[in-house]
N, C-alpha and C. Protein backbone atom coordinates (compact mmCIF):
# COMPACT_ATOMS: atom_id res chain seq x y z
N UNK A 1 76.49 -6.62 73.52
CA UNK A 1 75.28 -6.32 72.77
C UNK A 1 74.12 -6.20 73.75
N UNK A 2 73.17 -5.29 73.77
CA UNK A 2 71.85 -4.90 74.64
C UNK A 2 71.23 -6.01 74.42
N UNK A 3 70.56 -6.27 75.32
CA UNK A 3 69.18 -7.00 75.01
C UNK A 3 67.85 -6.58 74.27
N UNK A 4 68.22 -5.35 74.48
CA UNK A 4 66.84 -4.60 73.78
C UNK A 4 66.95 -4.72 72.37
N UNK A 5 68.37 -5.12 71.77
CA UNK A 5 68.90 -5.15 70.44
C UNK A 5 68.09 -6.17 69.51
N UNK A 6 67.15 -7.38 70.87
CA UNK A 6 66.77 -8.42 69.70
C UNK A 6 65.67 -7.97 68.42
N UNK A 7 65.01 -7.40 69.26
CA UNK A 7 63.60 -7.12 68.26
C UNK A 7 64.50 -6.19 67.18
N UNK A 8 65.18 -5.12 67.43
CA UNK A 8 65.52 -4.61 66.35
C UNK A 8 66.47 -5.22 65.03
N UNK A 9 67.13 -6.31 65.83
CA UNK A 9 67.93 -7.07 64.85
C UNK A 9 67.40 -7.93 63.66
N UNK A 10 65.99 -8.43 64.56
CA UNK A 10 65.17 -9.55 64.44
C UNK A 10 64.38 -8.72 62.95
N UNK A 11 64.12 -7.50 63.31
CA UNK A 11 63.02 -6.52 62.33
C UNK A 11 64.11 -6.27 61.07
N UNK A 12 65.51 -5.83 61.43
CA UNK A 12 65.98 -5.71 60.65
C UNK A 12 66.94 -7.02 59.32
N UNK A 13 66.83 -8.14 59.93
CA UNK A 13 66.97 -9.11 59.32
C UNK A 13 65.78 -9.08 58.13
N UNK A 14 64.35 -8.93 58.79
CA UNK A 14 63.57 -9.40 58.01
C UNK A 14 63.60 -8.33 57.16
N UNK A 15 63.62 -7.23 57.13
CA UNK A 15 63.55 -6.04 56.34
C UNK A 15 64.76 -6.47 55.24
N UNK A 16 65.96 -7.07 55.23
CA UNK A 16 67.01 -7.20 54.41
C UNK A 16 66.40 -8.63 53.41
N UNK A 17 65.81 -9.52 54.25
CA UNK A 17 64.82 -10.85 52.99
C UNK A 17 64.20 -10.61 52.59
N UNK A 18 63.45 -9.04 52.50
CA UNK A 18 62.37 -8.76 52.17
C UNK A 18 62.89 -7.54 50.95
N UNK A 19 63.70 -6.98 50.81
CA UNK A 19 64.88 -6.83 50.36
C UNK A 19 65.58 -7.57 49.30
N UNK A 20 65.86 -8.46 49.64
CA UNK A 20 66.30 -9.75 48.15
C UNK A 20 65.26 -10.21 47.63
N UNK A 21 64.25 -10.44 48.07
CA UNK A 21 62.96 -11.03 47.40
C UNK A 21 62.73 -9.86 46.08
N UNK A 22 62.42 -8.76 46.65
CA UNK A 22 61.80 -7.66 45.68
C UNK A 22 63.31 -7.42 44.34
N UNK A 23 64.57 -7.74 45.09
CA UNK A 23 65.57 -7.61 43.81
C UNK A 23 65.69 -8.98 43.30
N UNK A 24 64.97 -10.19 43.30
CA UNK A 24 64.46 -11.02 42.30
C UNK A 24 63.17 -11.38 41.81
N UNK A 25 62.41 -10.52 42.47
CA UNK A 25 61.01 -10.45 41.86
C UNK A 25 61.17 -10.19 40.42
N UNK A 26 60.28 -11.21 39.38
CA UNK A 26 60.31 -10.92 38.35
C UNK A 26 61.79 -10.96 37.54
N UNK A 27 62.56 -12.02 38.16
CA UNK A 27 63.90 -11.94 37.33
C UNK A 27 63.74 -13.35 36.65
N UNK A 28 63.90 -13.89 35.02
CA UNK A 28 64.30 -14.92 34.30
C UNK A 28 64.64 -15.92 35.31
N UNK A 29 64.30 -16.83 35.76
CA UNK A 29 64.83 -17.87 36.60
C UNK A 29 65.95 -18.68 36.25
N UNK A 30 66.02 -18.83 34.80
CA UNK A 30 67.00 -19.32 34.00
C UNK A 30 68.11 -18.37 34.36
N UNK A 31 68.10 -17.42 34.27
CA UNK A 31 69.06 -16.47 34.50
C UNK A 31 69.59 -17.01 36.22
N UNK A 32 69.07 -16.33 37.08
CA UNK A 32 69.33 -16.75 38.00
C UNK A 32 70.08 -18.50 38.63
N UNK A 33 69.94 -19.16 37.61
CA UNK A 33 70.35 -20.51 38.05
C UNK A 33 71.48 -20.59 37.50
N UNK A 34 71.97 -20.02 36.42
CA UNK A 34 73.20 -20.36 35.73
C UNK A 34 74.16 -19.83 36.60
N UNK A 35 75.63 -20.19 36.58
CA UNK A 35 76.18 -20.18 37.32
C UNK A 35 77.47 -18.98 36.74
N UNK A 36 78.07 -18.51 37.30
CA UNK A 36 79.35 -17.27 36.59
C UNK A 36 80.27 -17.82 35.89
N UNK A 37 80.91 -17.18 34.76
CA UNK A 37 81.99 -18.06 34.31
C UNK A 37 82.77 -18.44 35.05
N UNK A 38 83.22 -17.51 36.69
CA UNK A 38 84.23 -18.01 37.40
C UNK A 38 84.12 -19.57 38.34
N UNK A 39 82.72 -19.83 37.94
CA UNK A 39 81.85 -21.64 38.58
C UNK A 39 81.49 -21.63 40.10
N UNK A 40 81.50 -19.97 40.14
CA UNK A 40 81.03 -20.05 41.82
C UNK A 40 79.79 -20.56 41.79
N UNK A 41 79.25 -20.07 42.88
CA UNK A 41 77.74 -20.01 42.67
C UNK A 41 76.78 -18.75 42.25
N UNK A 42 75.43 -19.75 41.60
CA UNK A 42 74.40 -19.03 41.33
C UNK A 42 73.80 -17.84 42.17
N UNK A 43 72.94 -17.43 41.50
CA UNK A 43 72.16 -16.63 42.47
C UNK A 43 71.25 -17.54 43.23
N UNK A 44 70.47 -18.55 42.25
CA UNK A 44 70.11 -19.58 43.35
C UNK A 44 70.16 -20.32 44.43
N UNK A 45 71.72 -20.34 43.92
CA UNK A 45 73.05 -21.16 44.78
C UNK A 45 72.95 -20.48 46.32
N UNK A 46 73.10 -19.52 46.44
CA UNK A 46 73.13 -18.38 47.17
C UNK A 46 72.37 -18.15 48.00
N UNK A 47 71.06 -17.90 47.35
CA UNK A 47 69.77 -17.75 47.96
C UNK A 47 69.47 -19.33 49.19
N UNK A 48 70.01 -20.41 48.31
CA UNK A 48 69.70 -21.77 48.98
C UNK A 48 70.84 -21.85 50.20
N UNK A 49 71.64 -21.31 50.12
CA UNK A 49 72.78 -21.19 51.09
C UNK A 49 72.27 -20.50 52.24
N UNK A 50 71.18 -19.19 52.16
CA UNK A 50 71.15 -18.40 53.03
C UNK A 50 69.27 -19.34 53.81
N UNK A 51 69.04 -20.32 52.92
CA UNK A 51 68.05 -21.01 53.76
C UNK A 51 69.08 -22.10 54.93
N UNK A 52 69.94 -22.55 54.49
CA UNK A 52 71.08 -23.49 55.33
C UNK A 52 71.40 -22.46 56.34
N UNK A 53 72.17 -21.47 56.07
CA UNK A 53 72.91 -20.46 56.91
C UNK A 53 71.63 -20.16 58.20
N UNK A 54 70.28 -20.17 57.95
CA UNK A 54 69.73 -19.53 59.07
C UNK A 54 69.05 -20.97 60.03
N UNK A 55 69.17 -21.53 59.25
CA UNK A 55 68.62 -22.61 60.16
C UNK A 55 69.81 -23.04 60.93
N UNK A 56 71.21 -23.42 60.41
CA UNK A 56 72.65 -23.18 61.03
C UNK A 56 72.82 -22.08 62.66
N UNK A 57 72.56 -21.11 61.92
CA UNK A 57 72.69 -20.32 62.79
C UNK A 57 71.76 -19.94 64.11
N UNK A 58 70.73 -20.66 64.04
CA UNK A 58 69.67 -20.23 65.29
C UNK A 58 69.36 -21.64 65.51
N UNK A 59 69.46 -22.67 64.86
CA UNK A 59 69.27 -24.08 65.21
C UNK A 59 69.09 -24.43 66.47
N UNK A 60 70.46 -23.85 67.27
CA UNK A 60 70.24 -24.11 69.06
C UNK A 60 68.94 -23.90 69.65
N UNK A 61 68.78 -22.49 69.34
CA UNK A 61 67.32 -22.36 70.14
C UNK A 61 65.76 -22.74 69.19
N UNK A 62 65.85 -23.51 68.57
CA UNK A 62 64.86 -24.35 68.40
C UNK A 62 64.70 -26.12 69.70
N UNK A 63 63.73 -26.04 70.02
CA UNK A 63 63.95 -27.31 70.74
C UNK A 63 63.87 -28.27 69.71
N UNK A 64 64.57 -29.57 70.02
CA UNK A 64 64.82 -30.71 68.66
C UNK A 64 65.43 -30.22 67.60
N UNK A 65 66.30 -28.82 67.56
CA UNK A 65 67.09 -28.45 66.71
C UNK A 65 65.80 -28.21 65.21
N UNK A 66 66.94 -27.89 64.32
CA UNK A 66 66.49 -28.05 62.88
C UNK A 66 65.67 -29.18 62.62
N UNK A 67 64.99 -29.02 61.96
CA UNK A 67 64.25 -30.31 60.44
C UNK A 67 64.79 -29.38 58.99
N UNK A 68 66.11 -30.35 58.92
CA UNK A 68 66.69 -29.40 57.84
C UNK A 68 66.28 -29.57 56.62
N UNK A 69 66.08 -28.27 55.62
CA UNK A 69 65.35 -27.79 54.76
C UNK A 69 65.94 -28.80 53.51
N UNK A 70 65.27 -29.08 52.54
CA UNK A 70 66.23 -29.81 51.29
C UNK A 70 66.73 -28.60 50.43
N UNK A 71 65.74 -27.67 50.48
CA UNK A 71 66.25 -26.46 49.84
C UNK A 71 67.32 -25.73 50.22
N UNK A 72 67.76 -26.09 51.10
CA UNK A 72 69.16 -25.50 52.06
C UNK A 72 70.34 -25.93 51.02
N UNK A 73 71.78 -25.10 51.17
CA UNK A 73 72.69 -25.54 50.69
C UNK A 73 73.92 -25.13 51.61
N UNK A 74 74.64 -26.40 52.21
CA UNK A 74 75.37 -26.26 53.11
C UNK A 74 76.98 -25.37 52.23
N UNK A 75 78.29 -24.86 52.89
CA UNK A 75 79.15 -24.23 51.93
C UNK A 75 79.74 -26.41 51.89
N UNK A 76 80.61 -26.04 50.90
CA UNK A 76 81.49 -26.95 50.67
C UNK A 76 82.09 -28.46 51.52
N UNK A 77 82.79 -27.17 52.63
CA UNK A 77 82.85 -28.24 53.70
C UNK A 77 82.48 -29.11 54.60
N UNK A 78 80.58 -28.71 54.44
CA UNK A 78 79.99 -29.41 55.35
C UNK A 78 79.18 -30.67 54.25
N UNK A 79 79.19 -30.60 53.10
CA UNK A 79 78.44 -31.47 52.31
C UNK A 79 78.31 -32.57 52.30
N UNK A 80 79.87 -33.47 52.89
CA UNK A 80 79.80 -34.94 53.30
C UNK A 80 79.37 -35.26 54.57
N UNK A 81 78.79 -34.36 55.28
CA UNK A 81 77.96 -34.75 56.89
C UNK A 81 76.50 -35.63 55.97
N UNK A 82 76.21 -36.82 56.89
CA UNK A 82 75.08 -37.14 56.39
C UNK A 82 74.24 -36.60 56.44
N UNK A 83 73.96 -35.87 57.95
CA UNK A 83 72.47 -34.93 58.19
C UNK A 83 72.38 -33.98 56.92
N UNK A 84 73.82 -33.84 56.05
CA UNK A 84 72.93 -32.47 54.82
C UNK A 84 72.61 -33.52 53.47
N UNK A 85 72.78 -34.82 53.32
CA UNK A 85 72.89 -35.38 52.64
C UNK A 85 71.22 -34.91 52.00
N UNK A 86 70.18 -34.99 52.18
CA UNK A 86 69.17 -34.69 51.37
C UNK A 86 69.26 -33.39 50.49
N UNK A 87 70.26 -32.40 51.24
CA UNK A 87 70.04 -31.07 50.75
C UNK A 87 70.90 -31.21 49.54
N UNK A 88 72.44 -31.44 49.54
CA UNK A 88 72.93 -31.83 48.48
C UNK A 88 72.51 -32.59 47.05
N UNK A 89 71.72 -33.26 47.62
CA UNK A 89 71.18 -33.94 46.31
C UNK A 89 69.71 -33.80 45.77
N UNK A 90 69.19 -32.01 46.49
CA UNK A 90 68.02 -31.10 46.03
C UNK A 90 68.99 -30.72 45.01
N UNK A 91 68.50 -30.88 43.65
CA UNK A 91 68.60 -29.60 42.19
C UNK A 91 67.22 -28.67 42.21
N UNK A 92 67.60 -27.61 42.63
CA UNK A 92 66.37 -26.65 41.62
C UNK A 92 67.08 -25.50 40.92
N UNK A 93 66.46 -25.03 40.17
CA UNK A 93 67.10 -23.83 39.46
C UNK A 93 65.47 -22.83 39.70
N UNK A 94 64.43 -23.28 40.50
CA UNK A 94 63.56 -22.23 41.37
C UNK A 94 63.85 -21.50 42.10
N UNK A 95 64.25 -19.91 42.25
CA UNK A 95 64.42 -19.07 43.54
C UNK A 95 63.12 -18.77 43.50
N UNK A 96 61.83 -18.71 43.40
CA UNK A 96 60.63 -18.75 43.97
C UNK A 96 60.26 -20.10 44.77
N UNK A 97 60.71 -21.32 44.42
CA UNK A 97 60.76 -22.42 44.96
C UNK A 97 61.94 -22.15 46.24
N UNK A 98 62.43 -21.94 46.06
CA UNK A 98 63.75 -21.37 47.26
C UNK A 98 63.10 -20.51 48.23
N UNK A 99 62.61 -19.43 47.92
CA UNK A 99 62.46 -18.36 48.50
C UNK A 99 61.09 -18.91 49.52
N UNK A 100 60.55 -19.47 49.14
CA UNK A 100 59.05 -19.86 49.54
C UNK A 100 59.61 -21.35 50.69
N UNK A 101 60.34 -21.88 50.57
CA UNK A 101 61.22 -22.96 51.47
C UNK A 101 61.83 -21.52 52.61
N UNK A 102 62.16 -20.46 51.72
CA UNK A 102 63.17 -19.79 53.18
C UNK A 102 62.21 -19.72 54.00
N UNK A 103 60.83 -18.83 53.57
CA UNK A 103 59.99 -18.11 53.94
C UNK A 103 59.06 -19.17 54.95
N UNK A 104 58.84 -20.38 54.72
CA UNK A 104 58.51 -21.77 55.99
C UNK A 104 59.70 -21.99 56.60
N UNK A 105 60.96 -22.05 56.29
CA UNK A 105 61.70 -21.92 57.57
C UNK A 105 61.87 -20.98 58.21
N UNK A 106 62.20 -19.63 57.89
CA UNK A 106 61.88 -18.60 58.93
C UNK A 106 60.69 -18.22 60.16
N UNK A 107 59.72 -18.85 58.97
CA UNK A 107 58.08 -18.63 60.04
C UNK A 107 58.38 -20.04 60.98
N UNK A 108 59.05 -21.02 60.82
CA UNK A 108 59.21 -21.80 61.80
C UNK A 108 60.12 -21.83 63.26
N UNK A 109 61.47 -20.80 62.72
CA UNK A 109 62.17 -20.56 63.24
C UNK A 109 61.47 -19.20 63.89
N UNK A 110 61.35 -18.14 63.67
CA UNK A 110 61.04 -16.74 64.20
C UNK A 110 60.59 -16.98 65.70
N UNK A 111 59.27 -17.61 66.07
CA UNK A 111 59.25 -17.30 67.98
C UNK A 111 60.13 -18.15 68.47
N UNK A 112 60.88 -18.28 68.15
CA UNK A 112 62.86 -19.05 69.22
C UNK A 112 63.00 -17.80 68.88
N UNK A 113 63.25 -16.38 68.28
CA UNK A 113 63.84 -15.86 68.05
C UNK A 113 63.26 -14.32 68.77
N UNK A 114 62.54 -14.49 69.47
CA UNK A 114 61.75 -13.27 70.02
C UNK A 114 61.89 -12.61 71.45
N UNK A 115 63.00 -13.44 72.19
CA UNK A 115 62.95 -13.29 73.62
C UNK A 115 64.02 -12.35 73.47
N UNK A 116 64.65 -12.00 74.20
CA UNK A 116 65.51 -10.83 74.84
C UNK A 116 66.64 -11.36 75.38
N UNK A 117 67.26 -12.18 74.49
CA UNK A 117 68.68 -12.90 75.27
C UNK A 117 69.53 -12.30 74.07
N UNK A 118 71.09 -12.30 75.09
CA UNK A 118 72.76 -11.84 74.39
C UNK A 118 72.74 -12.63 73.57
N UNK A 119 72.22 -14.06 73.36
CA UNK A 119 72.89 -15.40 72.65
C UNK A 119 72.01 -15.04 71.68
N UNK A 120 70.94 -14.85 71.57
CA UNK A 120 69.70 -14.41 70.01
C UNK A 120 70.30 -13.43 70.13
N UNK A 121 71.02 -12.50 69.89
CA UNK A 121 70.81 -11.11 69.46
C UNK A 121 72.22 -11.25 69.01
N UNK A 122 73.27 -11.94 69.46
CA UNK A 122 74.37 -12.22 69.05
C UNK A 122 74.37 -13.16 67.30
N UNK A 123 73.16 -14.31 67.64
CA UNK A 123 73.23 -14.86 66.39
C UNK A 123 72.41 -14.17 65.45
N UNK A 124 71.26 -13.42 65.75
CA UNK A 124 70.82 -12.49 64.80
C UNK A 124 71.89 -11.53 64.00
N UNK A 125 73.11 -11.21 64.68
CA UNK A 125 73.73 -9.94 64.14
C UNK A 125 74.86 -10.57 63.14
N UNK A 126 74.86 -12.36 63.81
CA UNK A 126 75.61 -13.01 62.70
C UNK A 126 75.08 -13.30 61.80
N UNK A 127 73.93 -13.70 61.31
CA UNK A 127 73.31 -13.86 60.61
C UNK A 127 72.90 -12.78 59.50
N UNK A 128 72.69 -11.70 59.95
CA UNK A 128 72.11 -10.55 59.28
C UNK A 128 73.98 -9.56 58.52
N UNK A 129 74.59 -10.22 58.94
CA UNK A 129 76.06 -9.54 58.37
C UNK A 129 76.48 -11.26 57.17
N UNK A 130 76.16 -11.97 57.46
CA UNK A 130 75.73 -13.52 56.14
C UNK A 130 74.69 -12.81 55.30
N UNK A 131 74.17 -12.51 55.68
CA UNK A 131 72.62 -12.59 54.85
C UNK A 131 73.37 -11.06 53.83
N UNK A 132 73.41 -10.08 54.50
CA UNK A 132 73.86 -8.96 53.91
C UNK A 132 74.95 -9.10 53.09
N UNK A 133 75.88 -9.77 53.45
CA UNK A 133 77.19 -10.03 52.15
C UNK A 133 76.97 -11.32 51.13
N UNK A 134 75.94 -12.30 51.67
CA UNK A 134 75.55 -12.31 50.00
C UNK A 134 74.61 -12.33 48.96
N UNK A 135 73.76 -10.87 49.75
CA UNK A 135 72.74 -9.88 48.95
C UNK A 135 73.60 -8.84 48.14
N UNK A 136 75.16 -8.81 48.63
CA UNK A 136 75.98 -8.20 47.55
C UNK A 136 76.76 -9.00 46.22
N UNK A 137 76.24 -9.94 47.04
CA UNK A 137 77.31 -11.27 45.64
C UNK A 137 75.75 -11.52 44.83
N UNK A 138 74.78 -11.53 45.05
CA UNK A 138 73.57 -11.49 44.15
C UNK A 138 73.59 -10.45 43.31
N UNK A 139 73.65 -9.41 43.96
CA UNK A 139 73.63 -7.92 43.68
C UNK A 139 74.88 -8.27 41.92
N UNK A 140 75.83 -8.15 42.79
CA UNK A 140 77.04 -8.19 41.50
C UNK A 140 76.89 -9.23 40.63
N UNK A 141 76.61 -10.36 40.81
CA UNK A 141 75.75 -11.38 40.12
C UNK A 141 75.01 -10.89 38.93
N UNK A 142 73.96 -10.53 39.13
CA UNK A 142 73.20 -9.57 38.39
C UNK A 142 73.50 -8.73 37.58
N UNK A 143 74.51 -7.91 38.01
CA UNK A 143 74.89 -6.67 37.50
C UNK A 143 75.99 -7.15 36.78
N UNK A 144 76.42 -8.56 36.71
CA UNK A 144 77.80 -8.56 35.46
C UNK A 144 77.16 -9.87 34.55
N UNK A 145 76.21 -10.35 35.20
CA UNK A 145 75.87 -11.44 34.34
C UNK A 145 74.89 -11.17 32.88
């Protein structure tokens, strides 16, 4: 991967949150919190996953790591670590309350994320292929619920 790749990865991440925001702008929140008949997760669910997933994923290059979000939602397997223990036992059925938690962790995270290294541009492209597959499980979410 180029180095020159960060800023564009970096622009295009944000262009894809900016992106899910506007396809739940103005959606029933109730709606959004309930969960599919199949008991996956919400759209909320989801949204709170992708506040975990980015702090996960760029954590390293923060110095002192994360101050992890309560609004975060780790997947399954990580839920009995103590460090997520606050996040697990956040309930909201707010994705404006969510979204507004992503939106202070990103602005906290973003200058770790601005230099011109393989290792940021590598976790940007992981991140932004997370973020993108489940802006399609929202997407279908929506569209069958």
């Amino acid at each position: 991967m180029a180095l020159d790749e960060t800023g564009t990865l970096l622009a295009t991440l944000e262009a894809e949150q900016e992106r899910l925001r506007s396809i739940l702008a103005n959606r029933e929140q109730a709606r959004l919190a309930q969960r599919p008949p199949s008991g996956k997760w919400s759209v909320v669910e989801n949204v709170r996953h992708l506040v975990f997933a980015e702090q996960s994923h760029f954590s390293r290059f923060v110095p002192g790591g994360p101050t992890w979000s309560p609004f975060g939602l780790p997947p399954d397997g990580m839920r009995d670590q103590k460090r997520f223990q606050e996040m697990v036992g956040t309930d909201t059925s707010s994705v404006t309350d969510v979204l507004e938690a992503w939106a202070a962790v990103h602005a906290a995270i973003r200058p770790y994320l601005e230099n011109e290294d393989e290792r940021i541009a590598m976790a940007l492209d992981r991140n932004l292929r997370h973020l993108r597959a489940h802006v399609r499980v929202v997407e279908r979410l929506l569209r069958d619920h």
